[in-house]
Protein backbone atom coordinates (compact mmCIF):
# COMPACT_ATOMS: atom_id res chain seq x y z
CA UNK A 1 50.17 67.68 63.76
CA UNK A 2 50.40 70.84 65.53
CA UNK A 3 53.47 72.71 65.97
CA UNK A 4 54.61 72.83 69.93
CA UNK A 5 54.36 75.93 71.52
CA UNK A 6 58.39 76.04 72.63
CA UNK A 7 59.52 75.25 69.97
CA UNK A 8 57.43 78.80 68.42
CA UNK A 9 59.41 80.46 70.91
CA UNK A 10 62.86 79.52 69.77
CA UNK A 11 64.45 82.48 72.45
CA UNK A 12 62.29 80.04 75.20
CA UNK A 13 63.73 76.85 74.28
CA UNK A 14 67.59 78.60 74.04
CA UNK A 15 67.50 79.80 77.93
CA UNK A 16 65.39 76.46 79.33
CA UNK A 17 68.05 73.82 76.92
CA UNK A 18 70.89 76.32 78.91
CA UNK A 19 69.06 76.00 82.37
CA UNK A 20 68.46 72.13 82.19
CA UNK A 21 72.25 71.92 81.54
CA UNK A 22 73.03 74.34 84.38
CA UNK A 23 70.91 71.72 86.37
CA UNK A 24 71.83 68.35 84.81
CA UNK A 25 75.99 69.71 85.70
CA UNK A 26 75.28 70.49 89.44
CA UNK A 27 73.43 66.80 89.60
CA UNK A 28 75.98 65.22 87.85
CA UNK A 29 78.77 66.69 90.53
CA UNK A 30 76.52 66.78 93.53
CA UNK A 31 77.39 70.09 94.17
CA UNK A 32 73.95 70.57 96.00
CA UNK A 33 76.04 68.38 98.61
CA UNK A 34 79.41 69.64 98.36
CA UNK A 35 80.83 72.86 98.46
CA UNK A 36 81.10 74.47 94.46
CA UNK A 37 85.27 74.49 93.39
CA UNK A 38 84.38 76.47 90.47
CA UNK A 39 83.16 80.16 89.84
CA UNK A 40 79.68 80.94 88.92
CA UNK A 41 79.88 83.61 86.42
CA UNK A 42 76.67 86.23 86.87
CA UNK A 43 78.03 88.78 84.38
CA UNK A 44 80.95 88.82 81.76
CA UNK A 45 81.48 91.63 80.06
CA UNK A 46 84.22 90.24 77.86
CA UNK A 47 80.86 89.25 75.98
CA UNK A 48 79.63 92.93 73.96
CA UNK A 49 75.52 91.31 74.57
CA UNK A 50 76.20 91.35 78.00
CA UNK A 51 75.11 94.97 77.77
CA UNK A 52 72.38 94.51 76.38
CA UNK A 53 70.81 92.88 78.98
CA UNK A 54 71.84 95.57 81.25
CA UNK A 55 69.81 99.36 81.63
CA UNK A 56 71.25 102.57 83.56
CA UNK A 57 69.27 104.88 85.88
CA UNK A 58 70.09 107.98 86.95
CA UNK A 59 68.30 111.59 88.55
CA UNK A 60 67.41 112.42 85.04
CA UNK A 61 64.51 110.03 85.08
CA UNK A 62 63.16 112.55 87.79
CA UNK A 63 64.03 115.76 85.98
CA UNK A 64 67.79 115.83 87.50
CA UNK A 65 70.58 116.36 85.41
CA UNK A 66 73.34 113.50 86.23
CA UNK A 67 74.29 111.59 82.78
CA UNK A 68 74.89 108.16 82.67
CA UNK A 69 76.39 105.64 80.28
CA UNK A 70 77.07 101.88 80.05
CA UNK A 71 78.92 101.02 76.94
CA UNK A 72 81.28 98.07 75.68
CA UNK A 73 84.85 98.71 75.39
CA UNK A 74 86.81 96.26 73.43
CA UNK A 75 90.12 94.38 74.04
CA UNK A 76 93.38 95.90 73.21
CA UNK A 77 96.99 94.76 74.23
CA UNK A 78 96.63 96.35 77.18
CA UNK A 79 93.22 96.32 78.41
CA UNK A 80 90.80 93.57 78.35
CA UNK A 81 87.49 93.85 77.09
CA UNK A 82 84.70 95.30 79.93
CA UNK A 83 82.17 97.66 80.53
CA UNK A 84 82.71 101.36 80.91
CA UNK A 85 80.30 102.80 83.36
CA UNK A 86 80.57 106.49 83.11
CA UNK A 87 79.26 110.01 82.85
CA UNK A 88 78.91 113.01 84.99
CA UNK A 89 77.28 113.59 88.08
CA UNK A 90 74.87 116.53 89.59
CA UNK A 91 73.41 117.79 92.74
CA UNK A 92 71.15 120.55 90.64
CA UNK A 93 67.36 120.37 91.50
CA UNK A 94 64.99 120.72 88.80
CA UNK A 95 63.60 124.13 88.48
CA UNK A 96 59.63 122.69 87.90
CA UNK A 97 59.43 120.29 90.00
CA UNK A 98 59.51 121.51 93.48
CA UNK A 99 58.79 117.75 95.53
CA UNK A 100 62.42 116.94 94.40
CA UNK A 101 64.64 117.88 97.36
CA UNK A 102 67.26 115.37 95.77
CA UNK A 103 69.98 114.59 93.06
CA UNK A 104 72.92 113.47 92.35
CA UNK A 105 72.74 109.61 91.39
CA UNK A 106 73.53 107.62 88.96
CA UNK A 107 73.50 103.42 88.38
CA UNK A 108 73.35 100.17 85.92
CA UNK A 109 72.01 96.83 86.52
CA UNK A 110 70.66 93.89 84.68
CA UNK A 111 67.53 93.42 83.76
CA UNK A 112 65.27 91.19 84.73
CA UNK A 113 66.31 87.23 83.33
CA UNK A 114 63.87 86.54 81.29
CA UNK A 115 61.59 83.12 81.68
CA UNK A 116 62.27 78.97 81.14
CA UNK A 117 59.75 76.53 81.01
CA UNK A 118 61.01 76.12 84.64
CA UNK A 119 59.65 79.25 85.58
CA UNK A 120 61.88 82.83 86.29
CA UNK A 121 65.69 83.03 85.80
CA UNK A 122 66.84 83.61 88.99
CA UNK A 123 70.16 83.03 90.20
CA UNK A 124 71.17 80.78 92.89
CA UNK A 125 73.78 82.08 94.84
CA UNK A 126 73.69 80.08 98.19
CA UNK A 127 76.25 77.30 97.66
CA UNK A 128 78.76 80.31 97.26
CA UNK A 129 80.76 82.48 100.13
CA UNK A 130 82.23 85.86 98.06
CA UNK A 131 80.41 87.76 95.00
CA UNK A 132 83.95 88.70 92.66
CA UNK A 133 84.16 91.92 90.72
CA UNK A 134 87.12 92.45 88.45
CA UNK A 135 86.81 96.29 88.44
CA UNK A 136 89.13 99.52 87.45
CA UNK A 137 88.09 102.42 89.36
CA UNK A 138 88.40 105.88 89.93
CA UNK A 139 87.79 105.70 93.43
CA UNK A 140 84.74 107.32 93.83
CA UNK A 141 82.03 105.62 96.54
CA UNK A 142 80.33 103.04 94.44
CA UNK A 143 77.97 100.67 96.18
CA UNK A 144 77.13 96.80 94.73
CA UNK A 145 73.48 96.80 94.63
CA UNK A 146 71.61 93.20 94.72
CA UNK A 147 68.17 92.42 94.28
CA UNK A 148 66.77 89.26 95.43
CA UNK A 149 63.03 88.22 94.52
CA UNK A 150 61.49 89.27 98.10
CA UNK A 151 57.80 90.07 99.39
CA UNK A 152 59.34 93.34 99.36
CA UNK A 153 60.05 94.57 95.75
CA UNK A 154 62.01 97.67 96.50
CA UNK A 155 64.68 96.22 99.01
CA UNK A 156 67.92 95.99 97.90
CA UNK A 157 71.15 94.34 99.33
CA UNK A 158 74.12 96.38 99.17
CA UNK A 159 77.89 97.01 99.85
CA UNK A 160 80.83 99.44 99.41
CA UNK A 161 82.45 98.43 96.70
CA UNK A 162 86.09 99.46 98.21
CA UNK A 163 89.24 100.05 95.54
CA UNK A 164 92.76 99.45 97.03
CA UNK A 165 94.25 100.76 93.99
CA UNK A 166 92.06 103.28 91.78
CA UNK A 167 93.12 103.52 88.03
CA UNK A 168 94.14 99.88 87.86
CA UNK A 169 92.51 96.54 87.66
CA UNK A 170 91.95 94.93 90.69
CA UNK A 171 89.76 92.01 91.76
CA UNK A 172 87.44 92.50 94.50
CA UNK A 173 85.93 89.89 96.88
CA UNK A 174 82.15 90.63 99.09
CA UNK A 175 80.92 88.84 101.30
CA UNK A 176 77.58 87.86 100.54
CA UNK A 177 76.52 87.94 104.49
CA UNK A 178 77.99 91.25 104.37
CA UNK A 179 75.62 92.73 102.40
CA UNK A 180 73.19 95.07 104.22
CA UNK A 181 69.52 95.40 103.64
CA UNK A 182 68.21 98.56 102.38
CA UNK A 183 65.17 99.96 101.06
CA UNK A 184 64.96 103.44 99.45
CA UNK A 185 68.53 103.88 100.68
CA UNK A 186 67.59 103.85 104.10
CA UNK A 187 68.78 100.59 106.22
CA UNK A 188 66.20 98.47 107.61
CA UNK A 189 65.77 96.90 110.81
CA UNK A 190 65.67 94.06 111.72
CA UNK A 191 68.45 92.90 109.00
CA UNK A 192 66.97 89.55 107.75
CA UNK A 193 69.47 87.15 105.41
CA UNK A 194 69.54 87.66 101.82
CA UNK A 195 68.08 85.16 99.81
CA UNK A 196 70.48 84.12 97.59
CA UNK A 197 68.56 81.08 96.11
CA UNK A 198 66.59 83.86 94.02
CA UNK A 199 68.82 86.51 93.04
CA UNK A 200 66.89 88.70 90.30
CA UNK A 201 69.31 91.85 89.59
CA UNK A 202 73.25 92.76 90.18
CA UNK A 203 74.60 96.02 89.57
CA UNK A 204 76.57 99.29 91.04
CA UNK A 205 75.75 102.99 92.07
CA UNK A 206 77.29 106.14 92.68
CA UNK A 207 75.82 107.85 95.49
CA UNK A 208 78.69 110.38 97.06
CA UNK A 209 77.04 113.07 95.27
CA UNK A 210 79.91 115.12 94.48
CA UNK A 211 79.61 117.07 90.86
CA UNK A 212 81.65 116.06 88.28
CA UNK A 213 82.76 113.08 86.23
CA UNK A 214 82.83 109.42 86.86
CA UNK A 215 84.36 106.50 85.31
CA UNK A 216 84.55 102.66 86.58
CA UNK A 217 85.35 99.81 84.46
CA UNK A 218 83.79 96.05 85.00
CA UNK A 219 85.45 93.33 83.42
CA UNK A 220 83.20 90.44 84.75
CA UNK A 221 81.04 89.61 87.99
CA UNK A 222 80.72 86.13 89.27
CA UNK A 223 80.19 83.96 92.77
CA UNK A 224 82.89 81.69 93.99
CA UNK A 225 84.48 80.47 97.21
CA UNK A 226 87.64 81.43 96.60
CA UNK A 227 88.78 84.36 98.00
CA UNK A 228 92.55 84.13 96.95
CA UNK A 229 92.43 85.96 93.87
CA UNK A 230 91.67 89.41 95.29
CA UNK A 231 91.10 91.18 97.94
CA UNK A 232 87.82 91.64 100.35
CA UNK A 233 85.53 93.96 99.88
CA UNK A 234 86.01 96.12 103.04
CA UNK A 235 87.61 99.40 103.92
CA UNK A 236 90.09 99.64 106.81
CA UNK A 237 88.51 100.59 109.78
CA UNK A 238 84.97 99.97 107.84
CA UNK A 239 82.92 97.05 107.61
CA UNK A 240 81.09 98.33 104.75
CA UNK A 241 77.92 98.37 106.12
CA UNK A 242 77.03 101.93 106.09
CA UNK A 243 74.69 102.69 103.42
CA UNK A 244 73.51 106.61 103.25
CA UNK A 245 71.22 108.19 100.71
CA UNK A 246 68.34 107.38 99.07
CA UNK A 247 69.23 107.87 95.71
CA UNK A 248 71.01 104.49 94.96
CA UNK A 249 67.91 102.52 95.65
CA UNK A 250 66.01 103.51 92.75
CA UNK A 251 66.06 100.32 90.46
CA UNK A 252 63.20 100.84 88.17
């Protein structure tokens, strides 16, 4: 008798046993007919392997000089355990390679899910309303960046993320219809809908280009339709929607 080919890949049969739950839940609720009461969590990084599925990008993959870091901090009695995403930015050019005309970037996502015998891990979004962010920033102009598995590889979805109170936790609430299409940090037009049945990649930027140090905590990421425990993700006076820069849509 010959051994079956998932179960030689126990790391397979882990994520498709996890996804047939995932599945076998939302049939057992109907929640494909009824509008989701509980969160959908994306990213938690309470969890220290969280960050491991997670890279960072920055100008210095082009020869610029920004430094970036992603690293687990843990719990203490006063601060939960989260991701620090920080480093230092810069707008210097590098001296040998004269087709860069610019710097000053720096960003983290996930990495691509990896397979199920159901095919990619993608994440379905749709039956939620807000994308949640428990953040700590410094108030510097971050952007949420979202990737969605599109004919178009290097579009990306994003928003301000907006801080009401920088240096202390606070929850943040996005519309996902707010989210603006992008591609190479330029918006495109006509906007078309983000598909949120296939969502490939979440993660954050820094694009205001301003030298010096950064430093924003993320406690956990998740969808939900409840926007009661924090506040939206818009600026007064600002919708959100204006996306500048091209160096936030690198996601390589």
């Amino acid at each position: 008798m010959r051994t079956t080919p998932l179960l030689l890949v126990p790391g397979l049969a882990r994520r498709s046993l996890e996804e047939f739950k995932r599945f076998a839940k939302i049939a057992i609720k109907q929640e494909g007919l009824t509008v989701p009461a509980a969160p959908y969590p994306l990213l938690d990084f309470r969890d220290p392997s969280t960050i491991e599925v997670c890279k960072t990008m920055s100008d210095a993959d082009i020869g610029g000089y920004s430094q970036v870091n992603l690293i687990h901090i843990p719990g203490s009695d006063t601060t939960p355990s989260h991701a620090r995403f920080h480093g230092s930015i810069s707008t210097e050019l590098p001296t040998n390679r004269p087709h860069i005309q610019r710097t000053g970037y720096a960003a983290w996502r996930n990495r691509d899910r990896r397979g199920t015998i159901f095919g990619k891990s993608l994440w379905d979004v749709d039956p939620y309303a807000y994308l949640g962010l428990r953040v700590k920033s410094d108030g510097r102009k971050y952007f949420v960046n979202v990737q969605t598995e599109t004919i178009v590889p290097t579009d990306l979805h994003q928003h301000r993320l907006y801080s009401r109170r920088p240096g202390e936790w606070e929850t943040i609430m996005i519309k996902w219809s707010d989210f603006v299409r992008t591609n190479h940090g330029v918006v495109v037009e006509p906007q078309m809908e983000m598909l949120r049945q296939k969502v490939r990649t979440i993660g954050i930027g820094l694009i205001d280009r301003i030298p010096g140090p950064f430093d924003l905590a993320i406690g956990r990421i998740w969808a939900t339709n409840n926007p009661n425990n924090g506040h939206t993700g818009t600026g007064e006076g600002d919708s959100g929607r204006n996306v500048e820069g091209k160096a936030e849509a690198r996601t390589t």
